[in-house]
C-alpha atoms as a PDB file:
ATOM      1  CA  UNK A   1     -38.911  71.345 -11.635  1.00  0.00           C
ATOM      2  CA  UNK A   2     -37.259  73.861 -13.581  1.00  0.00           C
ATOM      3  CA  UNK A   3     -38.501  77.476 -15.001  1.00  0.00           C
ATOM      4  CA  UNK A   4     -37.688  78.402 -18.616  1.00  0.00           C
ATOM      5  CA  UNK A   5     -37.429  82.037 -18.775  1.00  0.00           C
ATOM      6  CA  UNK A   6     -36.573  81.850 -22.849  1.00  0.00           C
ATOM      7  CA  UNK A   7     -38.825  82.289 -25.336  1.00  0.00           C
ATOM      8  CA  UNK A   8     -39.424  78.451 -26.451  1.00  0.00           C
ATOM      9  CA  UNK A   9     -41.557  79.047 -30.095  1.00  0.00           C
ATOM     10  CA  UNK A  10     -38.852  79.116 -32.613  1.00  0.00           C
ATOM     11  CA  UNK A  11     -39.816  82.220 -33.584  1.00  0.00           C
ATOM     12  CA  UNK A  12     -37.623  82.306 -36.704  1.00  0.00           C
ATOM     13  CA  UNK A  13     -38.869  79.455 -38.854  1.00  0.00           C
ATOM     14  CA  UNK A  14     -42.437  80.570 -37.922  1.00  0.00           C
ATOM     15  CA  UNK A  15     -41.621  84.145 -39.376  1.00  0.00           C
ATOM     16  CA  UNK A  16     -39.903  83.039 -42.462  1.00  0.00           C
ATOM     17  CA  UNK A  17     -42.737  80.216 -43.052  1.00  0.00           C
ATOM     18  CA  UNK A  18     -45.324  83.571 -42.750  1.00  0.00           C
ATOM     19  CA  UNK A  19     -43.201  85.657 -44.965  1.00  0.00           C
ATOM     20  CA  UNK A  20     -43.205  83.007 -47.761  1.00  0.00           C
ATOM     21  CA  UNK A  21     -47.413  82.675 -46.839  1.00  0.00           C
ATOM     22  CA  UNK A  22     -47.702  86.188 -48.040  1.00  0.00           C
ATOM     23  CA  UNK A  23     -45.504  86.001 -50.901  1.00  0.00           C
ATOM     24  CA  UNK A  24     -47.418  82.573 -52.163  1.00  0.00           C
ATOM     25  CA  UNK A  25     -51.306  84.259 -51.297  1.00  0.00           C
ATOM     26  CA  UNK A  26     -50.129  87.353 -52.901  1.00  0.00           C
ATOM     27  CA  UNK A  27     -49.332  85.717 -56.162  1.00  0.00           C
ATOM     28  CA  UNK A  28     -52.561  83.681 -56.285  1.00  0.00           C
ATOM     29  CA  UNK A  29     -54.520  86.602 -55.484  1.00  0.00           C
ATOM     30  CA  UNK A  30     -52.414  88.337 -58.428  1.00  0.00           C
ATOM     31  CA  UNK A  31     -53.555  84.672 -60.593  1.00  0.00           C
ATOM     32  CA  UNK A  32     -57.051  84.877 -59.301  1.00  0.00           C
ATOM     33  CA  UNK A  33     -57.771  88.282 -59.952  1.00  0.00           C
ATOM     34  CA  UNK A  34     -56.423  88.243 -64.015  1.00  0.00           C
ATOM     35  CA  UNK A  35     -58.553  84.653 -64.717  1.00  0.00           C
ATOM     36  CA  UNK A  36     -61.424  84.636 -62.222  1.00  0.00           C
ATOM     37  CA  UNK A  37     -62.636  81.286 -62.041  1.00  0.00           C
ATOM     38  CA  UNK A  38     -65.262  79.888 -59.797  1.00  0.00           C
ATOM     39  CA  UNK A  39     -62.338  77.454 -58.317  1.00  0.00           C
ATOM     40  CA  UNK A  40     -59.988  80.473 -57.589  1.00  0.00           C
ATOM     41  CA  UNK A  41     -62.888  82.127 -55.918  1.00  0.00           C
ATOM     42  CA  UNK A  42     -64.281  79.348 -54.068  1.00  0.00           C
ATOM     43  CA  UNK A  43     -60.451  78.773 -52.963  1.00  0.00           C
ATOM     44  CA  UNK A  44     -60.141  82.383 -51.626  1.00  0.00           C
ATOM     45  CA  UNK A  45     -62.515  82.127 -49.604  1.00  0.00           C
ATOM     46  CA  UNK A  46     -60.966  79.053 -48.502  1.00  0.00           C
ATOM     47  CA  UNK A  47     -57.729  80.705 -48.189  1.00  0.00           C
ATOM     48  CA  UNK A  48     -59.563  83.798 -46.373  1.00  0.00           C
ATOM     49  CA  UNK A  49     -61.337  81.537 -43.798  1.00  0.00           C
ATOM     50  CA  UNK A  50     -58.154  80.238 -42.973  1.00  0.00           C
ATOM     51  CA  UNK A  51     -56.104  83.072 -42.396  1.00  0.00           C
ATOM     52  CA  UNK A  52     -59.092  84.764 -40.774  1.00  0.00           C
ATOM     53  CA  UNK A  53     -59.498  81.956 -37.922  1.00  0.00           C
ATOM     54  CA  UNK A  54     -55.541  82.045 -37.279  1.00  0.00           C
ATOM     55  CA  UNK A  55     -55.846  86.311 -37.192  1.00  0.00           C
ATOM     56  CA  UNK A  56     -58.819  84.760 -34.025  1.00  0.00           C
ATOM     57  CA  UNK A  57     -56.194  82.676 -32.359  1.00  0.00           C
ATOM     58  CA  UNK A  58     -52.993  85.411 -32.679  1.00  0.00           C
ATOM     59  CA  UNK A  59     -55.634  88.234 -31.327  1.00  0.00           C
ATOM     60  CA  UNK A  60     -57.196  85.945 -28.249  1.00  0.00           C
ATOM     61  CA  UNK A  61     -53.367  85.161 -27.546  1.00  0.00           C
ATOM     62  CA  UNK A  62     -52.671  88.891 -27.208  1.00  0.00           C
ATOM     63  CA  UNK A  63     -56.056  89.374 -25.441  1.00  0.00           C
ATOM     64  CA  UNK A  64     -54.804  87.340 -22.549  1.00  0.00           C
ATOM     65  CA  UNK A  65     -52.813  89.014 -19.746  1.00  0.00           C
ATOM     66  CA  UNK A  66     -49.280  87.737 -19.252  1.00  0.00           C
ATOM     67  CA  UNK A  67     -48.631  85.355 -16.381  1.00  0.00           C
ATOM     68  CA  UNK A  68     -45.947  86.591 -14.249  1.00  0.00           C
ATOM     69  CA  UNK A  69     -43.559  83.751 -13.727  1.00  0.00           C
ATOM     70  CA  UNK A  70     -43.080  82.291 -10.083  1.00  0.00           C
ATOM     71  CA  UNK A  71     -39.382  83.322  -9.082  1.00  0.00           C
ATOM     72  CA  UNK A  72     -36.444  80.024  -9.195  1.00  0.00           C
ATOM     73  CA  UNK A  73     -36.480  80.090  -5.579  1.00  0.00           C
ATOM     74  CA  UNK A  74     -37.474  81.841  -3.097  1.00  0.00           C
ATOM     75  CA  UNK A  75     -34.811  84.745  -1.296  1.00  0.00           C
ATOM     76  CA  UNK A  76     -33.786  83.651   2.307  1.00  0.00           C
ATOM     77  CA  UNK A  77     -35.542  84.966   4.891  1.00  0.00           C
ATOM     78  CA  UNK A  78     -33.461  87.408   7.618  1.00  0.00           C
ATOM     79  CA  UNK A  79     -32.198  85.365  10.757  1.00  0.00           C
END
């Protein structure tokens, strides 16, 4: 059984992907807040909801302690 010691999320793609989140939520905030409809409110709150239950899961992530990874192998013990 190997270890990985790398970081295995592609953490790239998941940053980009956010960046262009904010960029899209931004301009329908901009669109919802020039014609306020019902819809556009209703889907704010949608869109709110959403982003508020993945803030939950990114804080309870950063609530838990790191794990300290068990060593490759164990050193050799003095003869």
């Amino acid at each position: 059984m190997s270890t990985s010691t790398s970081f295995d999320v592609p953490l790239t793609p998941i940053s980009k992907t956010l960046t262009q989140l904010r960029v899209d939520v931004g301009a329908f905030i901009d669109t919802a807040t020039r014609h306020p409809t019902a819809q556009r409110r209703a889907a704010l709150v949608d869109v709110h909801h959403q982003l508020r239950l993945l803030g939950q899961r990114v804080n309870a992530a950063l609530g838990t302690p790191p794990t300290r990874n068990a060593p490759a192998h164990e050193p050799a013990e003095p003869t």
